[in-house]
C-alpha atoms as a PDB file:
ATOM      1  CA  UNK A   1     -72.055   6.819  42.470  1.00  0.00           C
ATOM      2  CA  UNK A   2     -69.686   9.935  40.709  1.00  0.00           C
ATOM      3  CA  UNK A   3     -71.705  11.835  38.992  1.00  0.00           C
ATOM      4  CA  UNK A   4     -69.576  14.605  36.984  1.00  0.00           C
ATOM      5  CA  UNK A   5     -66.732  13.935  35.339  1.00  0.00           C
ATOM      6  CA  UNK A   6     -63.821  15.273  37.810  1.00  0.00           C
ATOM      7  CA  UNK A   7     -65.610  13.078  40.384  1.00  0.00           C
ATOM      8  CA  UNK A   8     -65.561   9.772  38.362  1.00  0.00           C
ATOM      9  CA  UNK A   9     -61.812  10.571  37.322  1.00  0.00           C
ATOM     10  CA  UNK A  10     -60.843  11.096  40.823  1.00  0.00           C
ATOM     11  CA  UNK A  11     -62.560   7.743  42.029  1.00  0.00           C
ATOM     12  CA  UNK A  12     -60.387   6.595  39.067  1.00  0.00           C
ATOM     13  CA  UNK A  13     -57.354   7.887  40.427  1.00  0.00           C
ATOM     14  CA  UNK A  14     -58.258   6.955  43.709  1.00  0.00           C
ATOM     15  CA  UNK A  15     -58.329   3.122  42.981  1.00  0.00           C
ATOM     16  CA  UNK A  16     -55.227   3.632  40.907  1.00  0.00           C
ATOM     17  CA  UNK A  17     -53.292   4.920  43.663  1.00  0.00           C
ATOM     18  CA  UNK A  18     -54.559   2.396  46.076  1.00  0.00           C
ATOM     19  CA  UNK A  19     -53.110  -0.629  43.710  1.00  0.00           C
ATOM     20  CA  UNK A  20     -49.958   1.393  43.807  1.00  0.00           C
ATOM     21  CA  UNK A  21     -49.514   1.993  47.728  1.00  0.00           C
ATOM     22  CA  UNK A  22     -50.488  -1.583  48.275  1.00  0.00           C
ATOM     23  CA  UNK A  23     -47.678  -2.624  46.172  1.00  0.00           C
ATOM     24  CA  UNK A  24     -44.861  -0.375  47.652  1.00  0.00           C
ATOM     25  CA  UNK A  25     -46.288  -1.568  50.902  1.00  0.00           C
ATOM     26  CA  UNK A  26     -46.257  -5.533  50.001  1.00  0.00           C
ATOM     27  CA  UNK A  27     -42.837  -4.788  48.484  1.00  0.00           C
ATOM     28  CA  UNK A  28     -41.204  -3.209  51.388  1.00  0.00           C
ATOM     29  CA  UNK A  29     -42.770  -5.655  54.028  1.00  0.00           C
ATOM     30  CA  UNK A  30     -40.718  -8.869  51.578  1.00  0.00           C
ATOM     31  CA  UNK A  31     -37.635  -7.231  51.734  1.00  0.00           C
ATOM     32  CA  UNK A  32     -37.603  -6.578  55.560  1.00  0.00           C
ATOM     33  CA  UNK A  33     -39.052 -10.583  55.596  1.00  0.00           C
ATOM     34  CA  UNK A  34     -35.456 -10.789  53.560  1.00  0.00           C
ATOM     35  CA  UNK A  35     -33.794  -9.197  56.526  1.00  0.00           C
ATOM     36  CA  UNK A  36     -35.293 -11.076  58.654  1.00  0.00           C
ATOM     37  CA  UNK A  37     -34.735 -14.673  57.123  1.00  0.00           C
ATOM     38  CA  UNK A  38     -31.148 -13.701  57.001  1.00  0.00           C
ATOM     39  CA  UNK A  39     -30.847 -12.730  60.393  1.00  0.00           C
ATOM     40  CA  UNK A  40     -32.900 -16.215  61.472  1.00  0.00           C
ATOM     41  CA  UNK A  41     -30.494 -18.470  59.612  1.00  0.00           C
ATOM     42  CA  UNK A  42     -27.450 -16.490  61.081  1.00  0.00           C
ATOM     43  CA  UNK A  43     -25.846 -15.309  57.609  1.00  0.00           C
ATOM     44  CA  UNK A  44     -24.586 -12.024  58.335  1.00  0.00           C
ATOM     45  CA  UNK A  45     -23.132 -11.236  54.635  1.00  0.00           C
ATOM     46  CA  UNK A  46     -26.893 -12.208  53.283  1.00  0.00           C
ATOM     47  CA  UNK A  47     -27.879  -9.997  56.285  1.00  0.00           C
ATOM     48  CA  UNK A  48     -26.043  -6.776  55.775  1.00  0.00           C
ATOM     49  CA  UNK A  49     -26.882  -6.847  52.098  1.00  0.00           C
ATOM     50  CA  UNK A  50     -30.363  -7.426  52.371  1.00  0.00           C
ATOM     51  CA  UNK A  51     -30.697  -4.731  55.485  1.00  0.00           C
ATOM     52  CA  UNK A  52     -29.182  -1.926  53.055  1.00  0.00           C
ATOM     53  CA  UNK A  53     -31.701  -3.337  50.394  1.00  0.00           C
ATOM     54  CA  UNK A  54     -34.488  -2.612  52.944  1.00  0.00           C
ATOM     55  CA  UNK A  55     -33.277   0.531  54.145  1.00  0.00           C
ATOM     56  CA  UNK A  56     -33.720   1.681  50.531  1.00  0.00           C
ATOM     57  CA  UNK A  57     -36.827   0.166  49.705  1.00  0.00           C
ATOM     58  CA  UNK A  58     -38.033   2.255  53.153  1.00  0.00           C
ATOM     59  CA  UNK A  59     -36.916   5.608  52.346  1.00  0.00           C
ATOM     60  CA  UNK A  60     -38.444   5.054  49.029  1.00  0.00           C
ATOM     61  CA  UNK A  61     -41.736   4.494  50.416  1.00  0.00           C
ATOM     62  CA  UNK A  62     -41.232   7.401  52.325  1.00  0.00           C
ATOM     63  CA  UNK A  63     -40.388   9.529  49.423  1.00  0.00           C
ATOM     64  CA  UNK A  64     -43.471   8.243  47.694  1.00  0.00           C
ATOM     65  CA  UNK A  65     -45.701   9.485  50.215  1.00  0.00           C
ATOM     66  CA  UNK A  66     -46.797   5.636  50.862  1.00  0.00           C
ATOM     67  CA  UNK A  67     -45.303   5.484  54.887  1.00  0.00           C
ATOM     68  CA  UNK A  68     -45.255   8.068  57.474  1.00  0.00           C
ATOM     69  CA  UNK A  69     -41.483   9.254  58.383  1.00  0.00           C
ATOM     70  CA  UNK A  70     -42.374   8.097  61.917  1.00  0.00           C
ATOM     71  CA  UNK A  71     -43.347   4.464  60.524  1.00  0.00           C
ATOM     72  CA  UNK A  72     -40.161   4.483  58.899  1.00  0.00           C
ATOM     73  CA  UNK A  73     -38.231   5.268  61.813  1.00  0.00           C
ATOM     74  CA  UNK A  74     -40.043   2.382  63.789  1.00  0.00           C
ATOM     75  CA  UNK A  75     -39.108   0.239  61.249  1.00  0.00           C
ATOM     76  CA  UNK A  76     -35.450   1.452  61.282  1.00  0.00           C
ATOM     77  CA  UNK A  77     -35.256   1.036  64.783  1.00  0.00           C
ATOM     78  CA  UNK A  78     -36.821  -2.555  64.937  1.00  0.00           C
ATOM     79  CA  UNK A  79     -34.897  -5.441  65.933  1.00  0.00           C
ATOM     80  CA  UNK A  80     -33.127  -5.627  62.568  1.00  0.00           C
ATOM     81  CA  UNK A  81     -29.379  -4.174  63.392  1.00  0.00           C
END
């Protein structure tokens, strides 16, 4: 249990930030399940499109702090080209 102030408000943010990573994360992981579905059902238009859509959606995380660069590159380097 926080006890002073700066200790509840940082449990605070703490949940708050949580919510937030878990929502980048869910976010990116649909969009390379885009990338994926595309590939799958051989549409390479719907493929290309939704890969440059992931790409994005990765660096973002990235820039947000919510992914490692190295996760990012594994990701990149997956099976999705």
């Amino acid at each position: 249990m926080a006890h002073s102030k700066s200790s509840k408000k940082r449990v605070f943010i703490g949940k708050r930030n949580a919510e937030r990573n878990q929502a980048i994360r869910s976010r990116v992981k649909t969009f390379v399940k885009k990338v994926l579905a595309a590939v799958e059902a051989k549409n390479v238009d719907e493929a290309k499109t939704a890969l440059q859509v992931a790409y994005k959606e990765l660096d973002k995380a990235v820039t947000k702090g919510v992914l490692k660069k190295k996760t990012l590159f594994q990701e990149k380097n997956l099976d999705l080209h």
